[in-house]
Protein backbone atom coordinates (compact mmCIF):
# COMPACT_ATOMS: atom_id res chain seq x y z
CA UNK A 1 100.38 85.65 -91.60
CA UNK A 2 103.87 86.27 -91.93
CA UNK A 3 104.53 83.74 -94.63
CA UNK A 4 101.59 84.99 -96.72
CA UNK A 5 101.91 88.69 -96.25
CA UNK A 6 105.87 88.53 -98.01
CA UNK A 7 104.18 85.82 -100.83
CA UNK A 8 102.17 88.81 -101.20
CA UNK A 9 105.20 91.17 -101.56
CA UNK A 10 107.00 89.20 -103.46
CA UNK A 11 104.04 88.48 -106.54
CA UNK A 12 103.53 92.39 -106.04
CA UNK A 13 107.47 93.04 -106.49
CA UNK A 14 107.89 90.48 -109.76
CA UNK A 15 104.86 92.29 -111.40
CA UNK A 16 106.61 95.05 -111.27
CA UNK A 17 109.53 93.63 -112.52
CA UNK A 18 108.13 91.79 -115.31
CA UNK A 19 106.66 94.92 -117.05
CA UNK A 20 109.36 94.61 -119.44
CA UNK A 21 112.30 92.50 -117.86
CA UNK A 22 114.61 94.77 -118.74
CA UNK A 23 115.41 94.66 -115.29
CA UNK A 24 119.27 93.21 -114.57
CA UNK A 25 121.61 94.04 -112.03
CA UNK A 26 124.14 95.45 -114.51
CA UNK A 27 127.58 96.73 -112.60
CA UNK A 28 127.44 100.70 -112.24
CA UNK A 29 129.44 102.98 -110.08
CA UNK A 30 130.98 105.76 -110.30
CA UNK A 31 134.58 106.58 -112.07
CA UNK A 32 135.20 110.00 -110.55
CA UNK A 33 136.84 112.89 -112.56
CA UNK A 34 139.97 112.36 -114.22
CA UNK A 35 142.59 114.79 -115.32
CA UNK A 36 145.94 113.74 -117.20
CA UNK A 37 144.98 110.59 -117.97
CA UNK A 38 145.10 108.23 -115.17
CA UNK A 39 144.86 110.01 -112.73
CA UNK A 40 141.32 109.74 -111.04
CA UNK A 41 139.69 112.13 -108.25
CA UNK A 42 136.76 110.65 -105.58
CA UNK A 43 134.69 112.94 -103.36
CA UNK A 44 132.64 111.33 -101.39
CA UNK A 45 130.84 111.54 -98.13
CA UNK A 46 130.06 109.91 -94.76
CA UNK A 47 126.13 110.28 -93.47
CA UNK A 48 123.19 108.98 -92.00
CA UNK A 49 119.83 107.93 -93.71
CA UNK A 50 117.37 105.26 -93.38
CA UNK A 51 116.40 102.41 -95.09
CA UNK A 52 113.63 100.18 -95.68
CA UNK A 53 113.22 96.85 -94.99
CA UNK A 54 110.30 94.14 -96.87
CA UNK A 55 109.35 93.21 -93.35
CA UNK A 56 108.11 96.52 -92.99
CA UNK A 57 111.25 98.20 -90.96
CA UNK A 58 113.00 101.68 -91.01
CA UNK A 59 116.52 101.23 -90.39
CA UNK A 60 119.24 103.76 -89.21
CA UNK A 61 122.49 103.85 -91.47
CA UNK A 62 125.81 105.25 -92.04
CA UNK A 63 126.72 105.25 -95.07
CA UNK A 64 129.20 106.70 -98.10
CA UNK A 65 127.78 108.80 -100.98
CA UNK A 66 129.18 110.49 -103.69
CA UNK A 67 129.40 113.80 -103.81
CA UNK A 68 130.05 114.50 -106.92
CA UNK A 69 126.55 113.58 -107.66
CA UNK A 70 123.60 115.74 -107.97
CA UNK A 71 121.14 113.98 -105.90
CA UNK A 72 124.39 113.32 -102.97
CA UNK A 73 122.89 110.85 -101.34
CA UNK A 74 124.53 108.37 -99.44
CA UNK A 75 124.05 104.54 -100.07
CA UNK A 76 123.91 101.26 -98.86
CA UNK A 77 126.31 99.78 -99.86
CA UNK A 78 128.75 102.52 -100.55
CA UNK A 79 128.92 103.74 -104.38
CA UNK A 80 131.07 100.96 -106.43
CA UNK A 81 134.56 102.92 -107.29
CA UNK A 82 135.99 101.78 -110.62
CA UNK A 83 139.17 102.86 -111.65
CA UNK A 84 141.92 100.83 -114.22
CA UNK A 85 145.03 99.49 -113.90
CA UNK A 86 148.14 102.42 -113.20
CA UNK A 87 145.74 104.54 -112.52
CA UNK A 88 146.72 107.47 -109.68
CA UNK A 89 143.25 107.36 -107.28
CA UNK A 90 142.51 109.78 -104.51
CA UNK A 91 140.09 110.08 -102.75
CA UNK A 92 138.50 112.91 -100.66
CA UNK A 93 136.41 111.96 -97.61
CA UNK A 94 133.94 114.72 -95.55
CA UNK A 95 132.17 113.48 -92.30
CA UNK A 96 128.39 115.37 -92.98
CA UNK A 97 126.77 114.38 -89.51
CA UNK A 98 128.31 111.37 -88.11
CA UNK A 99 128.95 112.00 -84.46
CA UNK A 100 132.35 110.11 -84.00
CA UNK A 101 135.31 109.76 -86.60
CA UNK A 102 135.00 107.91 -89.69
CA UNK A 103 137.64 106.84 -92.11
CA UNK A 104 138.01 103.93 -95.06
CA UNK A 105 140.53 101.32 -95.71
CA UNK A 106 141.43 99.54 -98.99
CA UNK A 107 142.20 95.92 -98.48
CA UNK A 108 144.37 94.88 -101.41
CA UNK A 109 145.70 98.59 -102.32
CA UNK A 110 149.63 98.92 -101.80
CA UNK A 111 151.11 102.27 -100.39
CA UNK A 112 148.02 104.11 -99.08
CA UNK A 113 148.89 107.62 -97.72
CA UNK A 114 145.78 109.72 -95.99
CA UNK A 115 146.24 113.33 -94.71
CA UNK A 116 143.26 115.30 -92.98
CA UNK A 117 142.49 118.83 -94.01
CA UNK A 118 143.07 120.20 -90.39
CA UNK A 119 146.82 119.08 -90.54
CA UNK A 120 147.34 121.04 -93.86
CA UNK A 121 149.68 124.17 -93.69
CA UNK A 122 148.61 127.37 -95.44
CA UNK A 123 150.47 126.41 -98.65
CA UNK A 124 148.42 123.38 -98.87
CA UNK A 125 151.79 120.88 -97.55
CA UNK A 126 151.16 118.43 -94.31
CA UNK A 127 153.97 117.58 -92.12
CA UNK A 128 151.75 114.64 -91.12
CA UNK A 129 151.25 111.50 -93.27
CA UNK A 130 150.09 108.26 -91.77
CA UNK A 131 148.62 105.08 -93.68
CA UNK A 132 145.20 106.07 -92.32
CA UNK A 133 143.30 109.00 -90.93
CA UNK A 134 139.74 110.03 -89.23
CA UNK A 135 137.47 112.49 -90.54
CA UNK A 136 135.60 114.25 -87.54
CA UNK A 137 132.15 115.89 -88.37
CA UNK A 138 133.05 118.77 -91.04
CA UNK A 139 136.34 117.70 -91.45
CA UNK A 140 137.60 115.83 -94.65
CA UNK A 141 140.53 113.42 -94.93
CA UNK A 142 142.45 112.26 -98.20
CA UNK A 143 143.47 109.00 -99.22
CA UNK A 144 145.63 108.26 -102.01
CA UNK A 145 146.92 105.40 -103.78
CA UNK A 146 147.86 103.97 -107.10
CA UNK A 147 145.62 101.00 -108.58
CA UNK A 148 148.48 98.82 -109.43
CA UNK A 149 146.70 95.24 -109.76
CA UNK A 150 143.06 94.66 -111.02
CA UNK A 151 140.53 92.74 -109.30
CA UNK A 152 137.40 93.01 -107.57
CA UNK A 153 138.02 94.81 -103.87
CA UNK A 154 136.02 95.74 -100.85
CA UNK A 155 136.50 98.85 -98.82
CA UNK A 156 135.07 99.84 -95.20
CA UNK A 157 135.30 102.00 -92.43
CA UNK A 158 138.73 101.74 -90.49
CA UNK A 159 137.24 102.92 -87.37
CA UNK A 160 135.19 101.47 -84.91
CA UNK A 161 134.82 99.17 -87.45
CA UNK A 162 132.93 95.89 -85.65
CA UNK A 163 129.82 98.98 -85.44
CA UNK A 164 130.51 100.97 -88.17
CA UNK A 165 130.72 98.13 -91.32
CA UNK A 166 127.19 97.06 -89.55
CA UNK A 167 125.91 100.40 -89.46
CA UNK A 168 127.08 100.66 -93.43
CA UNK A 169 129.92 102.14 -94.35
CA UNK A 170 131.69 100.04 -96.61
CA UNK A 171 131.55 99.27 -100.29
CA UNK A 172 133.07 98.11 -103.82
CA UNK A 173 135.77 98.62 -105.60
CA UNK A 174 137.04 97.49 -109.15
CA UNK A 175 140.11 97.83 -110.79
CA UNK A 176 140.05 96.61 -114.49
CA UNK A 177 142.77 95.61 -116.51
CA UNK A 178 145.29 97.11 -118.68
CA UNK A 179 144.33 94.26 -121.22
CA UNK A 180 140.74 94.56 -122.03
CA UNK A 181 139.17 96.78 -119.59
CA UNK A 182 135.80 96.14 -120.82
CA UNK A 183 135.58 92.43 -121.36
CA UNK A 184 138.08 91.04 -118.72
CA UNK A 185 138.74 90.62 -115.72
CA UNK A 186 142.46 90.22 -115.64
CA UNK A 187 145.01 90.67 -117.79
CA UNK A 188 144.57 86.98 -118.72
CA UNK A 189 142.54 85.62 -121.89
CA UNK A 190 140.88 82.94 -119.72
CA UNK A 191 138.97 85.81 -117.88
CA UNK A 192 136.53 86.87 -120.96
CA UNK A 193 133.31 87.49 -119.79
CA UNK A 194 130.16 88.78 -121.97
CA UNK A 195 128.68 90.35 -118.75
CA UNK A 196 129.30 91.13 -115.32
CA UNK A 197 126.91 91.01 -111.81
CA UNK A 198 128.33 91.76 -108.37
CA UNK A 199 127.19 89.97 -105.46
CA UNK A 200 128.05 92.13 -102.48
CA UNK A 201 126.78 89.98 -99.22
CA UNK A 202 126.05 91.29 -95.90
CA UNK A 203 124.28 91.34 -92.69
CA UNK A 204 122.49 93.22 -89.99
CA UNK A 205 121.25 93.11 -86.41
CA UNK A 206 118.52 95.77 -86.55
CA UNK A 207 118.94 96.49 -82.79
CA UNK A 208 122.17 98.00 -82.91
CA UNK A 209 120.90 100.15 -85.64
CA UNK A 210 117.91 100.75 -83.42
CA UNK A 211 120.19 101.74 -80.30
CA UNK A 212 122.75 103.98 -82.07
CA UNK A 213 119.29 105.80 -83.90
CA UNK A 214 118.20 106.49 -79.59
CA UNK A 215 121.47 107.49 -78.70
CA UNK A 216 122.36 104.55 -76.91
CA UNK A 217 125.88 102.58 -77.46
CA UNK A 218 125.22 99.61 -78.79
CA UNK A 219 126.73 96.37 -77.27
CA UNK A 220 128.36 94.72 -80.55
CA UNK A 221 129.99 91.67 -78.67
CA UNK A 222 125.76 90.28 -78.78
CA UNK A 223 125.39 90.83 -82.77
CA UNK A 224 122.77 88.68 -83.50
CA UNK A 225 121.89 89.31 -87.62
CA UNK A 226 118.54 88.87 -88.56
CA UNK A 227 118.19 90.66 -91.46
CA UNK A 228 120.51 89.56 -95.05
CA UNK A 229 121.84 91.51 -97.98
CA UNK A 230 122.74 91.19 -101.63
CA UNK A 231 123.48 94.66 -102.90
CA UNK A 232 122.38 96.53 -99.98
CA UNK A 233 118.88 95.25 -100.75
CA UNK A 234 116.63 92.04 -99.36
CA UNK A 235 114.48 89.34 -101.49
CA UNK A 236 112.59 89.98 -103.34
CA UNK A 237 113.98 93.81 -103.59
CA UNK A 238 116.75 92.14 -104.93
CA UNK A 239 114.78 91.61 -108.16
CA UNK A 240 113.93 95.62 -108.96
CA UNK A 241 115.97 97.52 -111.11
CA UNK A 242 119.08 99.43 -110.42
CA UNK A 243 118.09 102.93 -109.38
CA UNK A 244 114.49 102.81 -108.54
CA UNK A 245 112.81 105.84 -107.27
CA UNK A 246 111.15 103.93 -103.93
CA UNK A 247 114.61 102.49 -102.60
CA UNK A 248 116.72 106.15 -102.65
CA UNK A 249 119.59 104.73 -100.19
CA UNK A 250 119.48 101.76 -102.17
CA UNK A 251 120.22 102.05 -105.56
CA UNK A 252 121.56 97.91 -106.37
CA UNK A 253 119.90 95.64 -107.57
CA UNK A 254 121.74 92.12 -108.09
CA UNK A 255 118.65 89.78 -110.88
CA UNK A 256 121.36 88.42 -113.25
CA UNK A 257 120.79 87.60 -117.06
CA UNK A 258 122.48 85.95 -119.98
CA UNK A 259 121.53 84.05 -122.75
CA UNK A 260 122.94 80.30 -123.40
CA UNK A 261 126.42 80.20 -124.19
CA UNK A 262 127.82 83.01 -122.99
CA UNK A 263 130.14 83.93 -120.16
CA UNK A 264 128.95 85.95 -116.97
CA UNK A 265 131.61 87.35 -114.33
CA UNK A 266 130.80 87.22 -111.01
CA UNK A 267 132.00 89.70 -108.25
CA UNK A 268 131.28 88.15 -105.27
CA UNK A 269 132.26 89.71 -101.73
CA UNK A 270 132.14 89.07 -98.14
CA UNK A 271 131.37 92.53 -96.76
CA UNK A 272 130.02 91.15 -93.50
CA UNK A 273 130.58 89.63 -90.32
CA UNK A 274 130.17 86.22 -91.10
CA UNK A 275 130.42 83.92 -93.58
CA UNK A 276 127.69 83.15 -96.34
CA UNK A 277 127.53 80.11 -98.77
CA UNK A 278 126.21 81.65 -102.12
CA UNK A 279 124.94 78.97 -104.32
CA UNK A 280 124.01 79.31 -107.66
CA UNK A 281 121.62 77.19 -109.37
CA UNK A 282 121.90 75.70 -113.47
CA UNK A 283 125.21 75.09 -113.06
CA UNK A 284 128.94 74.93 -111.34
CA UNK A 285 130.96 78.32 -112.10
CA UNK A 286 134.87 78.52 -112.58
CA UNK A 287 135.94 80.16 -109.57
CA UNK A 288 139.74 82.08 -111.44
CA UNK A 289 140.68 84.30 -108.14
CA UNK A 290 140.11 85.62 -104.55
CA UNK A 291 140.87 88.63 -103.32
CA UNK A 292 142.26 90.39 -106.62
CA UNK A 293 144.93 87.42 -107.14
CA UNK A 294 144.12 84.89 -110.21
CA UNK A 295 144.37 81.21 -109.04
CA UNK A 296 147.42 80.44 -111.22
CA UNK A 297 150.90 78.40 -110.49
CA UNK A 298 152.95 81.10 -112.05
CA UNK A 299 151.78 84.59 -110.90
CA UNK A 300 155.42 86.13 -112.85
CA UNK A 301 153.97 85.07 -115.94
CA UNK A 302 150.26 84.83 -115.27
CA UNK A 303 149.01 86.68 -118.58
CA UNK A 304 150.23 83.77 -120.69
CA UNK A 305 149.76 80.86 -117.51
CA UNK A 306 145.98 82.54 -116.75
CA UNK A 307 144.23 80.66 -113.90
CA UNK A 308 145.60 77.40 -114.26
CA UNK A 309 144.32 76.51 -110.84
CA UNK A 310 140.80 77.65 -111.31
CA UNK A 311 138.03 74.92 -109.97
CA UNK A 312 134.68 74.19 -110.31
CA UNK A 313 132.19 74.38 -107.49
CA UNK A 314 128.42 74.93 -107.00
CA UNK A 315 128.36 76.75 -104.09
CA UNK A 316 131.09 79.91 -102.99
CA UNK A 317 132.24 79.89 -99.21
CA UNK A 318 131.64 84.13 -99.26
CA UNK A 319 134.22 84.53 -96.21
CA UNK A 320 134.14 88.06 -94.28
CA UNK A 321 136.50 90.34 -96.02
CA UNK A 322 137.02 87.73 -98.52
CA UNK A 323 136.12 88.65 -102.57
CA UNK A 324 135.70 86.17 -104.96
CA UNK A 325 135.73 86.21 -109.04
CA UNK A 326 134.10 83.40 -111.02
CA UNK A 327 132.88 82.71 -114.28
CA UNK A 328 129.44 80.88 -115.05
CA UNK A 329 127.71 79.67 -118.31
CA UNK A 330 124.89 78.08 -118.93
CA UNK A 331 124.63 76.05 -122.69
CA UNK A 332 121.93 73.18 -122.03
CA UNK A 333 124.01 71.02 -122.91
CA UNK A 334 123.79 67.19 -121.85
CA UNK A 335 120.31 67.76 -120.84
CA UNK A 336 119.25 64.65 -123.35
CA UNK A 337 116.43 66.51 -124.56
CA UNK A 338 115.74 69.47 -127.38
CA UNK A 339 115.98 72.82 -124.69
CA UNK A 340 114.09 74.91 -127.55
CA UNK A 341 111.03 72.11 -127.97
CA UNK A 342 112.00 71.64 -131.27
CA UNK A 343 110.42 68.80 -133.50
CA UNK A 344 111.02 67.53 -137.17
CA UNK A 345 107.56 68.79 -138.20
CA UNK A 346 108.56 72.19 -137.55
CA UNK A 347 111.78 71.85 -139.82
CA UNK A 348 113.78 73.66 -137.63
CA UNK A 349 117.47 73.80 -138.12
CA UNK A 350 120.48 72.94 -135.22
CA UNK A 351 123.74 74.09 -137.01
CA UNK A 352 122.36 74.65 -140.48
CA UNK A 353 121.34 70.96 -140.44
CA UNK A 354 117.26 70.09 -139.58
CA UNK A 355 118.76 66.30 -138.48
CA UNK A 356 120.85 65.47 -135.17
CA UNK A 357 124.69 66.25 -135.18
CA UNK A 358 127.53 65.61 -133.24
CA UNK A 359 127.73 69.62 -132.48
CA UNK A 360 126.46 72.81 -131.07
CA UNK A 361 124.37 75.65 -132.72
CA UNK A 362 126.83 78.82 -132.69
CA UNK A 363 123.92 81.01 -132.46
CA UNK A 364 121.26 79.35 -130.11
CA UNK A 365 123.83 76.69 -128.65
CA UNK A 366 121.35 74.20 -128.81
CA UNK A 367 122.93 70.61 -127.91
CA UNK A 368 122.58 69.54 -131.64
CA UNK A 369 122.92 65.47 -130.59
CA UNK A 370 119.51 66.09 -128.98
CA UNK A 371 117.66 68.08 -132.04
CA UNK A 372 114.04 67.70 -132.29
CA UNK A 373 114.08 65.05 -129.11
CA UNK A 374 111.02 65.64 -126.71
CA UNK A 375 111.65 65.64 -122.67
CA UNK A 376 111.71 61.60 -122.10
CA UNK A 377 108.66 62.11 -120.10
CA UNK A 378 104.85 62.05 -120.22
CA UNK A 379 104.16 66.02 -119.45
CA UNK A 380 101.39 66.29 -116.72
CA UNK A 381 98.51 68.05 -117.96
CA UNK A 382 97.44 71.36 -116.40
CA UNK A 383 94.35 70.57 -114.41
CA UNK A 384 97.46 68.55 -112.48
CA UNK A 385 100.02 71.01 -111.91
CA UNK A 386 100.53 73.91 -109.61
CA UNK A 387 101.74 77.23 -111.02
CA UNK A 388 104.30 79.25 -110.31
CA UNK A 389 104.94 82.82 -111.36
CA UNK A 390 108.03 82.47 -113.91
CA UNK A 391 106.43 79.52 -115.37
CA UNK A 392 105.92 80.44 -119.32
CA UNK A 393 103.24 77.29 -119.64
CA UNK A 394 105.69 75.22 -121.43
CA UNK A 395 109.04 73.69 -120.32
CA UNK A 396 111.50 74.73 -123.25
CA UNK A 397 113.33 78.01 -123.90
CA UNK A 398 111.53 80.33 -125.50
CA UNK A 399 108.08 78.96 -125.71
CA UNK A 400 104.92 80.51 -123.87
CA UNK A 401 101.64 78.53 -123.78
CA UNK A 402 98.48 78.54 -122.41
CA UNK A 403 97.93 79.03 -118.61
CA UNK A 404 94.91 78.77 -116.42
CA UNK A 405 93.54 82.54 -116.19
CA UNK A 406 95.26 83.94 -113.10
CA UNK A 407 98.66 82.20 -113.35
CA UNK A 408 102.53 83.09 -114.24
CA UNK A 409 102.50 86.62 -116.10
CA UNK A 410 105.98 86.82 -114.49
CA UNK A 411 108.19 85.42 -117.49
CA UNK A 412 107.46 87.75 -120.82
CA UNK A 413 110.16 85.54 -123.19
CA UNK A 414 109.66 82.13 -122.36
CA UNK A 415 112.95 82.21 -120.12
CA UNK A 416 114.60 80.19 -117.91
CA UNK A 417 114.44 80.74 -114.01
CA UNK A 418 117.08 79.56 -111.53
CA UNK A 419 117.24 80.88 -107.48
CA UNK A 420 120.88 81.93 -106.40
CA UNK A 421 120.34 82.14 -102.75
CA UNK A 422 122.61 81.75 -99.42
CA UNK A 423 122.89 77.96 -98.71
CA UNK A 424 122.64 79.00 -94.80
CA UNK A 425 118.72 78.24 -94.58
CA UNK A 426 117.67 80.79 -91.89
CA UNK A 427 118.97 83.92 -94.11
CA UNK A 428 116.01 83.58 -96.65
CA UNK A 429 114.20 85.28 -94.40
CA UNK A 430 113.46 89.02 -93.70
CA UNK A 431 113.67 89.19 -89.78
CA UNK A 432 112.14 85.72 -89.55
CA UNK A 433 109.58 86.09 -92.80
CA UNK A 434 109.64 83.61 -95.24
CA UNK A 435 110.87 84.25 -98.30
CA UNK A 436 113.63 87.00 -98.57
CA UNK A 437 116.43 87.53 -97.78
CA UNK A 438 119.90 86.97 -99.17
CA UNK A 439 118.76 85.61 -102.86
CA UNK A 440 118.20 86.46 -106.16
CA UNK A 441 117.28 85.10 -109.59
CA UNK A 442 119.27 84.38 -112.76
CA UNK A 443 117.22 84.22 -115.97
CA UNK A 444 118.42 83.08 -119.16
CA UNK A 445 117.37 84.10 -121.59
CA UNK A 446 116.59 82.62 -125.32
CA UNK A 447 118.49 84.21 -127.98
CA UNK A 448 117.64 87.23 -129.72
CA UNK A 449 115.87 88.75 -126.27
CA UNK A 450 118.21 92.14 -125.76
CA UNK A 451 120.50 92.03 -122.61
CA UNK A 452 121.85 95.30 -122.22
């Protein structure tokens, strides 16, 4: 009953998604006000809320919002803070309703100073500055910093924090480069991307949630995590859109797409307490730093160096506090057959020629050495094949055929499917219901279908 009720959910969820598939899990956050240039003002907040659950549960959180929002609601995870490179950040914390001290830390920032509002003298000066502060209920603290390196970084409660990360409160941060904010992640050439997904893992043990929502104090040395995360949301949530109405303290979603040949950035972090072996499907990615450092030999002249000592892997150890940039693409190539279907009676041209070459299309980076050659095997017809949702009726990119009235309806431009999921078996499940979890999809797409 369990395993068909969350088949159930799932279909249900990827109809909805499908509508249009303009669903991704593009990277948004928030980039606070800014005044003289670079320097860049947070307010956010610390509360409670609940969330929801696909095997059916209402959880307790804490979590950060931003206030500067009009709806100010908190979120799990915290909003994703993206600043650039130089630029001043502070940030102002208020405790709404959480009855014991909260605070945040910023792994990877240099020189953080934090002063609470109750040490301030009446001309606004503090004789009191310490590397971090508390904010009691009502109370605000200040953190301040200067962004001084990009990278992908985590942040989290400094307090109490082996209950308060699992209650929530923790979250994203970017810093982009002084060299190509928008399509790099360092200053370094070899860090192009043509889009960007984060990948922010975690965990949670729904009874400590439970005994901190009755008052209780919650024994944290007997965490046992049933439930897993990607973007603060569980399969198949994972799939919906960023910002839908249903999910409130929600707002992430992490479905990733790209069309062949192009570049995708991955911001992968550990924001739990234990370790989670993300695997993507298709293909190996180019893992080019960890934990806001590229993977280079010369870091004193790394813009011209770039990740010299980047390496290929299928499968990302996401350790706890860890984060994790890597580039995938996906071309087809080597596949020894035509990815589009093509054949010479349709004339179809690879690379302005309609006969095989020794090169790749620059448009649909079709394998040209493979033009117009069918899949080397005898396709089974459909009276012997079971159906699943994403499958278009036809194996190639692009191409939709008939289907048995009933099946897919889940893939509206003939794409590509591929499951990026945690390689730890047991978390593909939503508090022991099969499937869910801590997985997602990547989809690519043919050419010409709009990514935004």
């Amino acid at each position: 009953m369990k395993l068909l009720h969350s088949f159930a959910a799932l279909t249900s969820a990827l109809a909805f998604s499908a509508a249009s598939w303009t669903v991704q899990a593009e990277i948004i956050g928030i980039e606070g006000t800014t005044t003289d240039g670079h320097q860049k003002t947070f307010n956010l907040e610390a509360g409670s809320a609940a969330i929801n659950t696909p095997d059916g549960d209402s959880l307790l959180i804490w979590a950060y919002g931003d206030m500067d929002n009009a709806s100010s609601e908190v979120q799990y995870p915290g909003p994703t803070i993206i600043v650039h490179e130089g630029d001043a950040v502070t940030i102002n914390l208020t405790n709404l309703n959480i009855g014991e001290p909260v605070s945040m830390v910023f792994p990877g920032q240099e020189n953080v100073a934090a002063v609470v509002s109750t040490d301030l003298n009446i001309d606004g000066t503090t004789d009191r500055v310490v590397l971090t502060e508390e904010a009691s209920i009502g109370e605000t603290v200040t953190y301040s910093f200067t962004a001084s390196k990009p990278g992908t970084y985590l942040y989290n409660s400094g307090s109490n924090p082996d209950l308060q990360t699992e209650m929530g409160l923790t979250g994203a941060m970017i810093v982009r480069p002084a060299i190509n904010p928008d399509s790099q992640a360092y200053n370094t050439s070899d860090s192009a991307y043509d889009h960007e997904y984060l990948y922010f893992l975690t965990e949670m043990d729904p009874s400590i949630h439970q005994a901190v929502d009755f008052g209780l104090t919650p024994d944290t040395s007997n965490y046992d995590a049933v439930l897993w995360f990607m973007n603060g949301r569980n399969g198949p949530d994972t799939l919906f859109d960023n910002n839908v109405g249903w999910m409130p303290h929600q707002p992430y979603g992490s479905l990733t797409r790209m069309h062949p040949g192009e570049k995708v950035l991955l911001r992968i972090i550990g924001a739990g307490h234990d370790m989670h072996p993300l695997h993507t499907h298709g293909n190996h990615f180019l893992q080019i730093a960890r934990d806001g450092h590229v993977l280079t030999s010369d870091p004193a002249n790394v813009e011209t160096v770039g990740a010299d000592l980047a390496f290929s892997d299928y499968t990302q150890q996401v350790l706890p506090g860890a984060t994790y940039d890597a580039l995938f693409e996906w071309t087809g190539k080597n596949m020894g057959w035509d990815i589009y279907g093509h054949t010479e009676a349709g004339g179809e041209l690879c690379n302005g020629l309609a006969t095989r070459s020794d090169s790749t299309d620059p448009v649909t980076f079709e394998d040209c050495r493979f033009h117009n050659v069918p899949v080397p095997v005898d396709l089974p017809e459909n009276l012997d094949l079971t159906f699943g949702g994403f499958y278009s009726g036809s194996p190639f990119l692009g191409a939709m055929e008939s289907l048995p009235p009933g099946e897919g309806g889940l893939n509206l431009n003939g794409g590509l499917f591929f499951m990026w999921h945690s390689h730890t078996e047991k978390e593909l499940v939503n508090n022991d219901i099969f499937p869910g979890g801590m997985m997602t999809m990547l989809i690519i797409e043919p050419h010409g279908v709009p990514i935004p």
